[in-house]
C-alpha atoms as a PDB file:
ATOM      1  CA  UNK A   1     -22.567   8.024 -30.072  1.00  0.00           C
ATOM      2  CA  UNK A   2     -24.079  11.304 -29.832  1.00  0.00           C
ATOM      3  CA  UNK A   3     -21.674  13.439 -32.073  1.00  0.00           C
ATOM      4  CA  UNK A   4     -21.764  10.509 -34.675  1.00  0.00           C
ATOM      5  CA  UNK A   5     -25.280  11.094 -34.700  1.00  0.00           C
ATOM      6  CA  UNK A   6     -24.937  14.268 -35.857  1.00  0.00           C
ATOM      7  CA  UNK A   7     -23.378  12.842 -39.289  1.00  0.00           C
ATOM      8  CA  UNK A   8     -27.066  11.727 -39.825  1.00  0.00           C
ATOM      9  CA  UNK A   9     -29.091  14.772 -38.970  1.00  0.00           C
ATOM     10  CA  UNK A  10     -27.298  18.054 -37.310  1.00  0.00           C
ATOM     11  CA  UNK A  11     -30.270  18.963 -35.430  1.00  0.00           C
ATOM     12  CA  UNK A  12     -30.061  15.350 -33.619  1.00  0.00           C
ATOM     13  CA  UNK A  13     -28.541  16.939 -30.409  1.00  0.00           C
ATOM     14  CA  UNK A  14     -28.712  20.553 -28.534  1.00  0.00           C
ATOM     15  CA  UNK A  15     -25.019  21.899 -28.658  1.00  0.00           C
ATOM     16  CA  UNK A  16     -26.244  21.886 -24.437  1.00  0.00           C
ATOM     17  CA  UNK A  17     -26.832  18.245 -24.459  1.00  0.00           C
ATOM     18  CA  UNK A  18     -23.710  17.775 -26.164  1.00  0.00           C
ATOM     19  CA  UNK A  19     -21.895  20.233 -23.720  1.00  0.00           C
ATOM     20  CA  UNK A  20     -23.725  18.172 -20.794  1.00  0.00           C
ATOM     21  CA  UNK A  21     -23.005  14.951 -21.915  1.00  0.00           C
ATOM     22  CA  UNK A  22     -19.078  15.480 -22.419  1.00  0.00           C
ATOM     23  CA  UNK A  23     -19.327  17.161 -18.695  1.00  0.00           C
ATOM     24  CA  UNK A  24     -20.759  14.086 -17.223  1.00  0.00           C
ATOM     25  CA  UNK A  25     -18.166  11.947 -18.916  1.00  0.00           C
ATOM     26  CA  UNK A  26     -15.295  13.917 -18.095  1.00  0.00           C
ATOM     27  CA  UNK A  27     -16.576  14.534 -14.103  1.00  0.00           C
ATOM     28  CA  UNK A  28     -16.312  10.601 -14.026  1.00  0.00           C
ATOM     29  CA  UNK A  29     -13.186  10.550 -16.050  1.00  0.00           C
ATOM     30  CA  UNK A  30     -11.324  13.092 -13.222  1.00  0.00           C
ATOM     31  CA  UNK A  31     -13.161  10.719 -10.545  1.00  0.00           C
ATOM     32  CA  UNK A  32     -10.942   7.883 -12.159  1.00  0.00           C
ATOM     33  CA  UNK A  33      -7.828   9.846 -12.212  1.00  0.00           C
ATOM     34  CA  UNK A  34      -8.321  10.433  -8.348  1.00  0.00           C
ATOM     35  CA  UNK A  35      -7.724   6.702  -7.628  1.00  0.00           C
ATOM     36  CA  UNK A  36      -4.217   5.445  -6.099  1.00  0.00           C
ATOM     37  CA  UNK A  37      -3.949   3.019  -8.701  1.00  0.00           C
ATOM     38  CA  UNK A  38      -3.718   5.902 -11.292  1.00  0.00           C
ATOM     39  CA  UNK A  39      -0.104   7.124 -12.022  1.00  0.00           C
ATOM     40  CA  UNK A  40       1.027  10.340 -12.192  1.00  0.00           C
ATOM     41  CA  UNK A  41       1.846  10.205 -15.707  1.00  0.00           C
ATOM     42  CA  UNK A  42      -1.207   8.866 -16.742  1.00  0.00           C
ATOM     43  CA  UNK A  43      -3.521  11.103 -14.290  1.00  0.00           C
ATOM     44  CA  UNK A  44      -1.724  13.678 -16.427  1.00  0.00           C
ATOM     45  CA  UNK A  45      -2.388  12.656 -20.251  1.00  0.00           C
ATOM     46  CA  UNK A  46      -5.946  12.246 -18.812  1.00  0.00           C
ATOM     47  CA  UNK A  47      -6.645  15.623 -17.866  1.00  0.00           C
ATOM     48  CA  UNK A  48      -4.479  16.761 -20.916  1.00  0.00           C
ATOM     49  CA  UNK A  49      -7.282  14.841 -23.242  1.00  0.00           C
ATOM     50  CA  UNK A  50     -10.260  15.927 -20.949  1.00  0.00           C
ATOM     51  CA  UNK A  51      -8.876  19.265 -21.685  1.00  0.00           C
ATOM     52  CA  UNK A  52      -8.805  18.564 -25.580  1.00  0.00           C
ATOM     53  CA  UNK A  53     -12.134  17.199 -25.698  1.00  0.00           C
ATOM     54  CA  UNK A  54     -13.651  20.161 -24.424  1.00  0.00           C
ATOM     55  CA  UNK A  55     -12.019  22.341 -26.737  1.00  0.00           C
ATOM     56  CA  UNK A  56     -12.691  20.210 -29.705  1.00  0.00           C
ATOM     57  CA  UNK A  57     -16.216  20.245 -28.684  1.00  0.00           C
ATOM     58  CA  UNK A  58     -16.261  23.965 -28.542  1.00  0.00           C
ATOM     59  CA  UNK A  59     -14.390  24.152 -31.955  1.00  0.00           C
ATOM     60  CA  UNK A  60     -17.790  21.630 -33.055  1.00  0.00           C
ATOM     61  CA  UNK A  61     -20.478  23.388 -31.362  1.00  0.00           C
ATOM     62  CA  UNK A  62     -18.876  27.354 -33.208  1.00  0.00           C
ATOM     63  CA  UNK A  63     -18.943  25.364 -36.794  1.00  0.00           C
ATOM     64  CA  UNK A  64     -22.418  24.280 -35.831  1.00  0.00           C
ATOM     65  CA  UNK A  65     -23.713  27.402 -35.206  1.00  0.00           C
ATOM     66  CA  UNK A  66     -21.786  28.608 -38.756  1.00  0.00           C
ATOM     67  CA  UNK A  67     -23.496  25.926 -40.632  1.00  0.00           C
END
């Protein structure tokens, strides 16, 4: 909700409450992936996107600061 918010007005968010909000997602996202009811394989993709979010958040956040 946040980064489509941005689509309206770029100054909506700070790039840090971005930053903190994807944090706070992804902390309970790896919380998740601790369970026993997780699989291996899927434990896996799920740190592979965590991974990918943060990067495409980065990627974002360095446009942003072009723009």
């Amino acid at each position: 909700m946040n980064i489509e918010a941005l689509r309206e007005n770029l100054y909506f968010q700070s790039k840090e409450n971005l930053s903190m909000t994807l944090e706070v997602i992804l902390e309970r996202t790896e919380d998740f992936t601790d369970s026993a009811y997780t699989s291996h394989e899927h434990r896996e993709r799920i740190l592979e996107l965590s991974t990918q979010a943060r990067m495409e958040l980065q990627q974002l956040v360095s446009v942003w600061i072009q723009a």
